[in-house]
PDB file of N, CA and C in Angstrom:
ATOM      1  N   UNK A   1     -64.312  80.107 -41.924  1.00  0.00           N
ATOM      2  CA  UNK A   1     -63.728  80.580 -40.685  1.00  0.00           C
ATOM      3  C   UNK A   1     -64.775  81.254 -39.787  1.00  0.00           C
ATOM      4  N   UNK A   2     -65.638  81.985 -40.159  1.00  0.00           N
ATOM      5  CA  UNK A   2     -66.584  82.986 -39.474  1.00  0.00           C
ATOM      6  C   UNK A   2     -67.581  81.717 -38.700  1.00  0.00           C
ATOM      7  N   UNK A   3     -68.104  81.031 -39.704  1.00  0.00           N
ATOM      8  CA  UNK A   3     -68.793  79.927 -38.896  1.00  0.00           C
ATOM      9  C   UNK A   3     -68.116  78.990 -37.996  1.00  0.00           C
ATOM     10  N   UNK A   4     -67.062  78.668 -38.059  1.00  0.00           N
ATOM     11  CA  UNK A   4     -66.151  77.892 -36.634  1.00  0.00           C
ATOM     12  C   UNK A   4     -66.060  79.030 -35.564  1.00  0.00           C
ATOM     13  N   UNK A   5     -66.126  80.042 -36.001  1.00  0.00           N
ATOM     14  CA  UNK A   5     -66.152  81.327 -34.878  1.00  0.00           C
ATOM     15  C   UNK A   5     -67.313  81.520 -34.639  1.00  0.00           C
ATOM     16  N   UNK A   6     -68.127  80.879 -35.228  1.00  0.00           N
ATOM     17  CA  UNK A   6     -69.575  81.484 -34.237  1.00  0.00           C
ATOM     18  C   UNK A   6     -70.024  80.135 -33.713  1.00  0.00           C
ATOM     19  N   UNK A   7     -69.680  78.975 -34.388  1.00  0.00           N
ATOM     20  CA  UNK A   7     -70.033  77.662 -33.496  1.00  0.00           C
ATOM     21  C   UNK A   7     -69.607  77.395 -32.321  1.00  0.00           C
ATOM     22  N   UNK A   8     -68.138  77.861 -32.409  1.00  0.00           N
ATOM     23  CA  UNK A   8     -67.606  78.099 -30.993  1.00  0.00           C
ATOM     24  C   UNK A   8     -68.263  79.053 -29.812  1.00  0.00           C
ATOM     25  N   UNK A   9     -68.643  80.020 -30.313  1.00  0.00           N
ATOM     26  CA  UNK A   9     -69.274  80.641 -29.374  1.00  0.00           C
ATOM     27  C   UNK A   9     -70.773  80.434 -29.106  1.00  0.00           C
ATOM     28  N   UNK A  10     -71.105  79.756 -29.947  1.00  0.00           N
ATOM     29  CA  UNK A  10     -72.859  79.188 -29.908  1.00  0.00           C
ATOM     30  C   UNK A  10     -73.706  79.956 -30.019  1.00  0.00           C
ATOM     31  N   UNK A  11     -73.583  80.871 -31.218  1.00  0.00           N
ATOM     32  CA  UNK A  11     -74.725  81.330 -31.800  1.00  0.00           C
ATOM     33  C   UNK A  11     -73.660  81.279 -33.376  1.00  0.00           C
ATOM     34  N   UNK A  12     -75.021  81.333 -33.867  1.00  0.00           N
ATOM     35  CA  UNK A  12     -75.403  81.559 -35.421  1.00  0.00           C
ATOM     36  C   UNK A  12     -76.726  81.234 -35.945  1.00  0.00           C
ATOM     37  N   UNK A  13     -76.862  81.205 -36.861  1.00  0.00           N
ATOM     38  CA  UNK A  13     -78.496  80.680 -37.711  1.00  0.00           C
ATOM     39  C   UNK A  13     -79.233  79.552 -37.187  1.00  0.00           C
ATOM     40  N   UNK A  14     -80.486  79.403 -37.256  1.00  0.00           N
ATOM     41  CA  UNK A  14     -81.127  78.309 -36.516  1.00  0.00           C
ATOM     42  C   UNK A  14     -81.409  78.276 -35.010  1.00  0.00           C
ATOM     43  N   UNK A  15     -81.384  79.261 -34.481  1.00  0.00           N
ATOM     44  CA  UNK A  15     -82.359  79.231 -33.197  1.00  0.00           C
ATOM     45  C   UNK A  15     -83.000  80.627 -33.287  1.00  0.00           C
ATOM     46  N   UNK A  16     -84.026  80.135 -32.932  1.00  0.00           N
ATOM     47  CA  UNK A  16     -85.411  80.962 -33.092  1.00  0.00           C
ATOM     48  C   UNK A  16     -85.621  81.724 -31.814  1.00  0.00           C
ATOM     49  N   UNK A  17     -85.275  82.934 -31.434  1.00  0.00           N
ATOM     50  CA  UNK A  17     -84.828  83.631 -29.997  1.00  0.00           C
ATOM     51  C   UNK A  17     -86.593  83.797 -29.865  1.00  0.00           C
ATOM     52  N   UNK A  18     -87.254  84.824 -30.835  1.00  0.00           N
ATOM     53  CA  UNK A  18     -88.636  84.819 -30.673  1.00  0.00           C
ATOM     54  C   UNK A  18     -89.323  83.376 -30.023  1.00  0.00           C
ATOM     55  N   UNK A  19     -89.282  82.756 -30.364  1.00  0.00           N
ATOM     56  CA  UNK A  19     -90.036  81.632 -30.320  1.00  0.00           C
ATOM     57  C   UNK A  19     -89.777  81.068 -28.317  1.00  0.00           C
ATOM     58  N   UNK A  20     -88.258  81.003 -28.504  1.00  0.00           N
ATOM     59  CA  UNK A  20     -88.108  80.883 -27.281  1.00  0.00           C
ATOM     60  C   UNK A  20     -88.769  81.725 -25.967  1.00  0.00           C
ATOM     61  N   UNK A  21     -88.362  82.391 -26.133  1.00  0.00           N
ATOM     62  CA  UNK A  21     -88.351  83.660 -25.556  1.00  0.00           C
ATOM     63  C   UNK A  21     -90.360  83.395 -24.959  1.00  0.00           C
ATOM     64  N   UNK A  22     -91.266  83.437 -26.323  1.00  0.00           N
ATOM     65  CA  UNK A  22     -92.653  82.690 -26.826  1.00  0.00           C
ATOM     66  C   UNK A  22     -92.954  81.905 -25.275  1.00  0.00           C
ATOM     67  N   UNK A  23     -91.850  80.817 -25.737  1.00  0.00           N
ATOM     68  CA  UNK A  23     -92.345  79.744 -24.982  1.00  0.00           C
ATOM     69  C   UNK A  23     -91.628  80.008 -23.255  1.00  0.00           C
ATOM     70  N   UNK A  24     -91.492  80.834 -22.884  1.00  0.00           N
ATOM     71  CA  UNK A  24     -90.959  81.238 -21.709  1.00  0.00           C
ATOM     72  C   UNK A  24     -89.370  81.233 -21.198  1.00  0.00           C
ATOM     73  N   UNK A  25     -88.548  81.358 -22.011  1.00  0.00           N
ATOM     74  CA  UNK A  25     -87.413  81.394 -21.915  1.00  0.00           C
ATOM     75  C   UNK A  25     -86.626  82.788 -21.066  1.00  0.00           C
ATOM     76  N   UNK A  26     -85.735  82.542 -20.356  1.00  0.00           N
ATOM     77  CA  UNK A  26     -85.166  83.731 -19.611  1.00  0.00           C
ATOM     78  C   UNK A  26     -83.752  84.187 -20.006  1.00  0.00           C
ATOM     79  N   UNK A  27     -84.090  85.310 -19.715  1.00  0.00           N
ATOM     80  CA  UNK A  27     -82.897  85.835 -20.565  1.00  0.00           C
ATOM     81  C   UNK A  27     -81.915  86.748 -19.356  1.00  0.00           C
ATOM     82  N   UNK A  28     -80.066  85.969 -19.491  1.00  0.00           N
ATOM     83  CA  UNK A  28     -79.690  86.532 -18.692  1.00  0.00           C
ATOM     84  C   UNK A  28     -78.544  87.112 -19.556  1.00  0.00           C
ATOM     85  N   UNK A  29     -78.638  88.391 -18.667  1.00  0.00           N
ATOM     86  CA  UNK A  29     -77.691  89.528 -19.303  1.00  0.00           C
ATOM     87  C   UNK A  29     -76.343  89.369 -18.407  1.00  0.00           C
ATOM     88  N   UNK A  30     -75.310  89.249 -18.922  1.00  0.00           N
ATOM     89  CA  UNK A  30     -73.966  89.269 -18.063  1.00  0.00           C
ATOM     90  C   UNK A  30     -73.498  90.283 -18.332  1.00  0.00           C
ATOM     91  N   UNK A  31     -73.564  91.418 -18.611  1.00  0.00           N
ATOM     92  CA  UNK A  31     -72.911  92.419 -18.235  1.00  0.00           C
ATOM     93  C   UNK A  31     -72.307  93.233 -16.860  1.00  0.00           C
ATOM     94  N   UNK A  32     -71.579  93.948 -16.857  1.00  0.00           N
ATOM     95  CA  UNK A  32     -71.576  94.414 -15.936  1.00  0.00           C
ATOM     96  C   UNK A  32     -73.291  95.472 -15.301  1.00  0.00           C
ATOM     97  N   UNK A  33     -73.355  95.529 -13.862  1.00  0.00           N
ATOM     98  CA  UNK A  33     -74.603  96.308 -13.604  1.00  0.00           C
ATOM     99  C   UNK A  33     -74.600  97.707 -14.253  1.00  0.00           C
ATOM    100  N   UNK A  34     -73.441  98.219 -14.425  1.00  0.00           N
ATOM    101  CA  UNK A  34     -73.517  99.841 -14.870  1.00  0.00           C
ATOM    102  C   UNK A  34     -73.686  99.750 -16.279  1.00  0.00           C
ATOM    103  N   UNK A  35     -72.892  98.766 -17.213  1.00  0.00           N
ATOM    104  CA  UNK A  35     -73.526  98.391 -18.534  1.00  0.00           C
ATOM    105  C   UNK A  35     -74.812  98.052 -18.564  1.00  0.00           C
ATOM    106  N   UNK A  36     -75.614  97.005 -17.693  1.00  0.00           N
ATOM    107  CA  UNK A  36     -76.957  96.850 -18.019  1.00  0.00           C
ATOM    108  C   UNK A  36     -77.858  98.372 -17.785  1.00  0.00           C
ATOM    109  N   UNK A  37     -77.471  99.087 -17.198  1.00  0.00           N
ATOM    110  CA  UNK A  37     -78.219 100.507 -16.468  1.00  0.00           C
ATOM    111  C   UNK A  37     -78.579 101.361 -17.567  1.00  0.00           C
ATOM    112  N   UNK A  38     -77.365 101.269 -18.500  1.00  0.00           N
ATOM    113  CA  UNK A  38     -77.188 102.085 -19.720  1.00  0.00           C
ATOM    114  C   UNK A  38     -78.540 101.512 -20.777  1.00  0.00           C
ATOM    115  N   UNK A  39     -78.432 100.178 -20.777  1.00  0.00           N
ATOM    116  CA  UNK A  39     -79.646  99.638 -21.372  1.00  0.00           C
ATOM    117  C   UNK A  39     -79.648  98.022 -21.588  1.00  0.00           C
ATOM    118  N   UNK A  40     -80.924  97.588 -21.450  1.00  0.00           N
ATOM    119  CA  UNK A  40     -80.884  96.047 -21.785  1.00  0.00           C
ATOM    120  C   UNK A  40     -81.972  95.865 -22.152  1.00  0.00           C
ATOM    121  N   UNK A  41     -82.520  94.428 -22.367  1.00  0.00           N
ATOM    122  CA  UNK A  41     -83.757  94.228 -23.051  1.00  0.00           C
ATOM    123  C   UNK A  41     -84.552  93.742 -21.966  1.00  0.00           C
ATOM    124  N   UNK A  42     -85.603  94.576 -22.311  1.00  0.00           N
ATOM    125  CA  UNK A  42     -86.924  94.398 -21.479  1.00  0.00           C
ATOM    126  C   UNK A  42     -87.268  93.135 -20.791  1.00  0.00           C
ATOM    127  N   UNK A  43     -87.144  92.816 -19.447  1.00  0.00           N
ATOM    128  CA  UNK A  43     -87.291  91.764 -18.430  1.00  0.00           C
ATOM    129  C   UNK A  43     -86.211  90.746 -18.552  1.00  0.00           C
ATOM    130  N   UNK A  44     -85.181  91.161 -18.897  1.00  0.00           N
ATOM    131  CA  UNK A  44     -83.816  90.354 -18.782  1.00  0.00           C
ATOM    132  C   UNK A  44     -83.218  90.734 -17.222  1.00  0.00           C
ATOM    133  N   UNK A  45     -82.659  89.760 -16.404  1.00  0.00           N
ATOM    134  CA  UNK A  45     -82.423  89.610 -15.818  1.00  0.00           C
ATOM    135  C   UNK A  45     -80.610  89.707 -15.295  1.00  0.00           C
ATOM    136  N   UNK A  46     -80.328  91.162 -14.675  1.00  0.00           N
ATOM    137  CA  UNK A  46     -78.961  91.363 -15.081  1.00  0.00           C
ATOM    138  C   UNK A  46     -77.765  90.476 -13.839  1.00  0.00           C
ATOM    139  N   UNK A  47     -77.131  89.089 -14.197  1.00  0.00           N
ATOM    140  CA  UNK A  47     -76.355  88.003 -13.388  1.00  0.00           C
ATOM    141  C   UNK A  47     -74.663  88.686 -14.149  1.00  0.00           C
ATOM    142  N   UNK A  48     -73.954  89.481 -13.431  1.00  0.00           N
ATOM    143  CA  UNK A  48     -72.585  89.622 -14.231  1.00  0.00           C
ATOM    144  C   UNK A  48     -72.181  88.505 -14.575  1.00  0.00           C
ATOM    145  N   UNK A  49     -71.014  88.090 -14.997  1.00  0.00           N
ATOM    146  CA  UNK A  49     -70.702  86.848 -15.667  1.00  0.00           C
ATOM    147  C   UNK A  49     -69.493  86.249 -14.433  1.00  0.00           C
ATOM    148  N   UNK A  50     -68.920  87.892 -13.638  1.00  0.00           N
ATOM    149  CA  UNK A  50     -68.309  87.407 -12.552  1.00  0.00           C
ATOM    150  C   UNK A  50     -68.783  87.055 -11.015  1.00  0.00           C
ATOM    151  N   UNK A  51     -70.017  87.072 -11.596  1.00  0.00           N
ATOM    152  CA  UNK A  51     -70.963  86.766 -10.264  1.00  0.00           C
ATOM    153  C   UNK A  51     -71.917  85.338 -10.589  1.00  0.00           C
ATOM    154  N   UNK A  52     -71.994  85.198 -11.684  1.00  0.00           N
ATOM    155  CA  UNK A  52     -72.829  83.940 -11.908  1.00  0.00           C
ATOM    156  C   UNK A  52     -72.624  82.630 -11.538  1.00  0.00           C
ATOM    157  N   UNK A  53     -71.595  81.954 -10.591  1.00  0.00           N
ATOM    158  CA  UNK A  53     -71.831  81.211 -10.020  1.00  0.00           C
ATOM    159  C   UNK A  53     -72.346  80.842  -8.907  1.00  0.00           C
ATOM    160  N   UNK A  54     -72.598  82.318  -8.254  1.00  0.00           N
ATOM    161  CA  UNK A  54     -72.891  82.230  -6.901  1.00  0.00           C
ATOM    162  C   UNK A  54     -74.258  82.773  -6.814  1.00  0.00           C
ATOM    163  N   UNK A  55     -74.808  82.630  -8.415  1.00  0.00           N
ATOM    164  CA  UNK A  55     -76.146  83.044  -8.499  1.00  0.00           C
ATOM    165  C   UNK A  55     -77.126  81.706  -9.163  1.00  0.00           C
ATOM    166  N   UNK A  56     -76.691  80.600  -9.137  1.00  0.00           N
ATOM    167  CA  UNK A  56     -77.412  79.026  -9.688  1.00  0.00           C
ATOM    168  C   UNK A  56     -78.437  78.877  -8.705  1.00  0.00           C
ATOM    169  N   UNK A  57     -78.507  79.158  -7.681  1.00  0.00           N
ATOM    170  CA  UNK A  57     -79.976  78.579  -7.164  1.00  0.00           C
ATOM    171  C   UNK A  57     -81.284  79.581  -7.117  1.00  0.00           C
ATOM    172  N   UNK A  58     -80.968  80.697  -8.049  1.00  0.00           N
ATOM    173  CA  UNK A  58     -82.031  81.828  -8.902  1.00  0.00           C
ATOM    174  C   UNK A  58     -82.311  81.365 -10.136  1.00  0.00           C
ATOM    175  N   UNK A  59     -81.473  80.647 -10.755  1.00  0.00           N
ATOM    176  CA  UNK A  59     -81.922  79.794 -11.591  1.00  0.00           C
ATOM    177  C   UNK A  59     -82.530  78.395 -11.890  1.00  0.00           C
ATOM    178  N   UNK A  60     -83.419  78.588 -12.787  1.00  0.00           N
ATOM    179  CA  UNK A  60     -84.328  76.667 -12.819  1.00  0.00           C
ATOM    180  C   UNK A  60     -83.305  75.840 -13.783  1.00  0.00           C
ATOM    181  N   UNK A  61     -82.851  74.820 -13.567  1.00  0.00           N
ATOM    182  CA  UNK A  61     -81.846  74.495 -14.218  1.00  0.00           C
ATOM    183  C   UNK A  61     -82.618  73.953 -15.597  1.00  0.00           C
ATOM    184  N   UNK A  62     -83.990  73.520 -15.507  1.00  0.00           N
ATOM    185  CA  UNK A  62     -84.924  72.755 -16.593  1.00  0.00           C
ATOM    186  C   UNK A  62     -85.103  73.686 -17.046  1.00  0.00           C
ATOM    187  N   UNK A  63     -85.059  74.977 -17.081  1.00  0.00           N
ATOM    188  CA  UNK A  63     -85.662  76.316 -17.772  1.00  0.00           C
ATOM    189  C   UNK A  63     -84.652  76.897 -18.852  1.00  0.00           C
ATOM    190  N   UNK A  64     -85.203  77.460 -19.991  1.00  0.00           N
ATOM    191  CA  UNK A  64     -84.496  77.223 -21.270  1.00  0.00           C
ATOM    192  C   UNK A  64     -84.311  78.785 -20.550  1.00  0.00           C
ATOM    193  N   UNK A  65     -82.250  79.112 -20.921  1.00  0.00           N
ATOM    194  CA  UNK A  65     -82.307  80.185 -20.708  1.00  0.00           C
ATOM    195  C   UNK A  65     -81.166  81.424 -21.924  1.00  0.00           C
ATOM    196  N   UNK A  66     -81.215  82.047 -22.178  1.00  0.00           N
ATOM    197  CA  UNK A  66     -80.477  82.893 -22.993  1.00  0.00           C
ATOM    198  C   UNK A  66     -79.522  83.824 -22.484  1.00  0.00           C
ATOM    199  N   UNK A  67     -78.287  83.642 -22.647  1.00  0.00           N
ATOM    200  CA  UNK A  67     -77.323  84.525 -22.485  1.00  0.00           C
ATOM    201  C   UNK A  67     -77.279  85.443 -23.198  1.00  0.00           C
ATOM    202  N   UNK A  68     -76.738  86.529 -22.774  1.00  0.00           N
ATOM    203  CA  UNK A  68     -76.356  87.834 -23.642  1.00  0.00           C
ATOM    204  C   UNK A  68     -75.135  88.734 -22.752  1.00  0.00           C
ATOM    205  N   UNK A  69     -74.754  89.805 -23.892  1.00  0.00           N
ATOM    206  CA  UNK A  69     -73.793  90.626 -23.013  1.00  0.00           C
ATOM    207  C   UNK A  69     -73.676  91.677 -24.421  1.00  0.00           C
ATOM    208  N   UNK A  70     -72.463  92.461 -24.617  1.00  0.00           N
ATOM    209  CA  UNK A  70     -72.410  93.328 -24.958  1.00  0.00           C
ATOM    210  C   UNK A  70     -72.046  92.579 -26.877  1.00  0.00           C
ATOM    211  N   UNK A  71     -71.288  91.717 -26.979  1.00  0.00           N
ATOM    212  CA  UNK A  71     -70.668  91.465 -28.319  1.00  0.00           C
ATOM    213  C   UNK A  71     -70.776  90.074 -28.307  1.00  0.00           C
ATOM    214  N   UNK A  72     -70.953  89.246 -27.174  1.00  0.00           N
ATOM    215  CA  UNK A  72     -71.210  87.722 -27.349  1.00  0.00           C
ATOM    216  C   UNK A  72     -70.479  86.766 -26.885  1.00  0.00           C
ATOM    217  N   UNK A  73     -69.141  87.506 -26.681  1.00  0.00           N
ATOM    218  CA  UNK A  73     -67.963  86.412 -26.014  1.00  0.00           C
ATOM    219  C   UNK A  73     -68.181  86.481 -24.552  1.00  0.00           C
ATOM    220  N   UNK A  74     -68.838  87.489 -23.706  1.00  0.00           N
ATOM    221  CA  UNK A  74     -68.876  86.707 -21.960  1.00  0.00           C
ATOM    222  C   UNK A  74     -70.238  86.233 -22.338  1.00  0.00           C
ATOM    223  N   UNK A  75     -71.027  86.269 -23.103  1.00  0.00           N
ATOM    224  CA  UNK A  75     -72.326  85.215 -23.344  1.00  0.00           C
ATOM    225  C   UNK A  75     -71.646  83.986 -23.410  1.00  0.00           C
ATOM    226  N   UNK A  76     -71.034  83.541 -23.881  1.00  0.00           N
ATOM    227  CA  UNK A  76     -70.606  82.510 -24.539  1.00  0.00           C
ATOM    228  C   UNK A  76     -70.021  82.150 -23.272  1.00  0.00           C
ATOM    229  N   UNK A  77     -69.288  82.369 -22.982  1.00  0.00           N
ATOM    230  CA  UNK A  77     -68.752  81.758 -21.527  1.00  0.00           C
ATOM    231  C   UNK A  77     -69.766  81.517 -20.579  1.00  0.00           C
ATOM    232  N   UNK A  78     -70.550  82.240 -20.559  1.00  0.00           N
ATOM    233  CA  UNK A  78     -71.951  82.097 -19.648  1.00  0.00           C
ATOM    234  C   UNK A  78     -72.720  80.867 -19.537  1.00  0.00           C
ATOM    235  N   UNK A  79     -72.984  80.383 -21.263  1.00  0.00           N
ATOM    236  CA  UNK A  79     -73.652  79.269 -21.967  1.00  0.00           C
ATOM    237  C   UNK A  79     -72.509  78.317 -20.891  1.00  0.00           C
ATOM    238  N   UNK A  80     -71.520  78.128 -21.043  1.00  0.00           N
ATOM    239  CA  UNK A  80     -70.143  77.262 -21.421  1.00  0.00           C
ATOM    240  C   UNK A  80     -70.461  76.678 -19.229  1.00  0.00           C
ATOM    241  N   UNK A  81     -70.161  77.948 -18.687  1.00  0.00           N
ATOM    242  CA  UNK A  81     -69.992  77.577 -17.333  1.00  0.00           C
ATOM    243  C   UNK A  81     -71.764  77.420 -17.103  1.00  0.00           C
ATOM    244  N   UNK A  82     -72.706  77.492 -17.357  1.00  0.00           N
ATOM    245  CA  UNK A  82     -74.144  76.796 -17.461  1.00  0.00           C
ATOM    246  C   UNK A  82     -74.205  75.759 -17.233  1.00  0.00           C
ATOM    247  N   UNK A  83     -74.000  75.398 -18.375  1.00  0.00           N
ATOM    248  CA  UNK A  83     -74.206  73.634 -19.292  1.00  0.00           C
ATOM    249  C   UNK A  83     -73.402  73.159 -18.154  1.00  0.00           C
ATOM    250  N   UNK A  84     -72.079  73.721 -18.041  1.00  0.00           N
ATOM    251  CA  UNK A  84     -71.173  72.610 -17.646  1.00  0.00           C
ATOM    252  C   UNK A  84     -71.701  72.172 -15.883  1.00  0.00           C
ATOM    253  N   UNK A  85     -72.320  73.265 -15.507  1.00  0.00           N
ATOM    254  CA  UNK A  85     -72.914  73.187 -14.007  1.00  0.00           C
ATOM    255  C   UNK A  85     -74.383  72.626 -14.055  1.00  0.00           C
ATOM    256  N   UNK A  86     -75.103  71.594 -15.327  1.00  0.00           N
ATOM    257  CA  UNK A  86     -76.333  71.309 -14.933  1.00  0.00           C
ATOM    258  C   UNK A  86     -77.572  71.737 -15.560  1.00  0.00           C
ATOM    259  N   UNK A  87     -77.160  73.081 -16.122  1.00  0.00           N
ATOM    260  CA  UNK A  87     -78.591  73.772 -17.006  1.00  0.00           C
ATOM    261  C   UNK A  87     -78.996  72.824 -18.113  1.00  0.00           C
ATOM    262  N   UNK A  88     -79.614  72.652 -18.873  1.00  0.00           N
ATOM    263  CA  UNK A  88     -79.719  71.679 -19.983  1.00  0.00           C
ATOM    264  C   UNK A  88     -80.388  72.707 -20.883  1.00  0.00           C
ATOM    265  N   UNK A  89     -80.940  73.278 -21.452  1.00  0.00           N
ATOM    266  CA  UNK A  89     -81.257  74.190 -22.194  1.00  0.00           C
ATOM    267  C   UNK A  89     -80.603  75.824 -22.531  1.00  0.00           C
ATOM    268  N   UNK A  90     -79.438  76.089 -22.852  1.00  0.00           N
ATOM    269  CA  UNK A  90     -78.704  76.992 -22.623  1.00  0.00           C
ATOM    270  C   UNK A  90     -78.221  77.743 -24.329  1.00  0.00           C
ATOM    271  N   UNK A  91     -78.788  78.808 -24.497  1.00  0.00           N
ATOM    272  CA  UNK A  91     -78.324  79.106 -25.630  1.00  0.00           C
ATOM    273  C   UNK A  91     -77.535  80.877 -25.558  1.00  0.00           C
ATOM    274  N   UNK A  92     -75.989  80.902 -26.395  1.00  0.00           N
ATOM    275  CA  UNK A  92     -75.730  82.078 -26.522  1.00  0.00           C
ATOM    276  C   UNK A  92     -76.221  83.436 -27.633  1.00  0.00           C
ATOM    277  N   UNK A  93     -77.628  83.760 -26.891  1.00  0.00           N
ATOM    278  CA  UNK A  93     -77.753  85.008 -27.381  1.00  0.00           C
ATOM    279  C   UNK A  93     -76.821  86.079 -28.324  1.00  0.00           C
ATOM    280  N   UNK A  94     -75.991  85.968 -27.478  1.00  0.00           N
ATOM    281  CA  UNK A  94     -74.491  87.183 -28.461  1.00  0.00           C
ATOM    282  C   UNK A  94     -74.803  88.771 -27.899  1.00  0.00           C
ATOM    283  N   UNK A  95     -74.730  89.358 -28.305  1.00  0.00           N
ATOM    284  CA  UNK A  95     -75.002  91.150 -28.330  1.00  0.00           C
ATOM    285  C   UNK A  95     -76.129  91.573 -27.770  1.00  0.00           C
ATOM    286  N   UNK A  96     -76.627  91.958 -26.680  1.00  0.00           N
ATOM    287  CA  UNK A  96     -77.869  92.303 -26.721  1.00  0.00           C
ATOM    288  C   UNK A  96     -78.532  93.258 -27.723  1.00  0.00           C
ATOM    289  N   UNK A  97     -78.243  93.847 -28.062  1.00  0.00           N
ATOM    290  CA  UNK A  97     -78.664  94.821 -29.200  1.00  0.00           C
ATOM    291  C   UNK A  97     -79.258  93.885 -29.700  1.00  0.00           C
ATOM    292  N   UNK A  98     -78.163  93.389 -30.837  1.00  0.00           N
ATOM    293  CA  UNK A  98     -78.912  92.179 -31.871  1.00  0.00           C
ATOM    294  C   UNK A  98     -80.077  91.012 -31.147  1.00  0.00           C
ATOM    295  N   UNK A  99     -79.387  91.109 -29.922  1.00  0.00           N
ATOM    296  CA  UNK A  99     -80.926  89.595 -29.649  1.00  0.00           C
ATOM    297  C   UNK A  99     -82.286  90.477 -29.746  1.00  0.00           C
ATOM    298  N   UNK A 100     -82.340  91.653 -29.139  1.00  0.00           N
ATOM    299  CA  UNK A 100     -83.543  92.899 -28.507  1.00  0.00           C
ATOM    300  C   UNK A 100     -84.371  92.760 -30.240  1.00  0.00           C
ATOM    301  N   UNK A 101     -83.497  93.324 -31.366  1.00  0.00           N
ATOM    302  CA  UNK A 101     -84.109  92.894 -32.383  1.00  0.00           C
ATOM    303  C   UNK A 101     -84.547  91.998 -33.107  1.00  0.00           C
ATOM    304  N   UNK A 102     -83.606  90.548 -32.243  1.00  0.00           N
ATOM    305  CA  UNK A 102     -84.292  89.208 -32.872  1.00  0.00           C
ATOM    306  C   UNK A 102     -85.758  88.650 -32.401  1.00  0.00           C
ATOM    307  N   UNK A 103     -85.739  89.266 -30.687  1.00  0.00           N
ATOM    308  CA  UNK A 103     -87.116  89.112 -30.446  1.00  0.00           C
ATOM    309  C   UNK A 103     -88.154  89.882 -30.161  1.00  0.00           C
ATOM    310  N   UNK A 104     -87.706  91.184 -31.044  1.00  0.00           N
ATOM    311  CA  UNK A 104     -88.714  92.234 -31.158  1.00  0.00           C
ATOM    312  C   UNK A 104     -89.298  92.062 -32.467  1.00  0.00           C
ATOM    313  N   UNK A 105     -89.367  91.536 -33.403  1.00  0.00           N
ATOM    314  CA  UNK A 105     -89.991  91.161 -34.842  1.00  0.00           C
ATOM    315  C   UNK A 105     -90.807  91.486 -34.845  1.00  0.00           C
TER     316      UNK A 105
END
């Protein structure tokens, strides 16, 4: 069950956030602005999740990019309305907390 719940939301094991991240990957935070204020990870880029459509031409659509938010589910929607608008490289981060430590190693 836990893994149909995280496939659905598109994260679990097997993507390498370091690596990405490495190879120039951008990382967008959907939180709200007063949540990102409180804290986010270093050069993430804060797009709310209720503003992110009217924010696609700040984005490279060829550019591998990482969602995040507070627990993973408006990441996940983030990934979801992405892909579906054109991005081709789109992965859900989940929590920022947890990503900050996946690519702080």
């Amino acid at each position: 069950m836990l893994n149909t719940i995280k496939k659905l939301f598109g994260f679990g094991p097997g993507v390498d956030y370091l690596q990405l991240t490495i190879e120039g990957a951008v990382i967008i935070d959907v939180r709200t602005k007063s949540e990102f204020q409180q804290g986010h990870i270093k050069g993430s880029q804060n797009i709310p999740l209720n503003d992110l459509t009217s924010h696609y031409s700040k984005l490279d659509k060829d550019k591998c990019i990482i969602t995040c938010c507070a627990s993973g589910i408006r990441s996940a929607s983030a990934k979801r309305i992405l892909k579906s608008n054109g991005f081709i490289e789109v992965y859900n981060g989940g929590g920022w907390n947890r990503l900050q430590d996946k690519i702080n190693q």
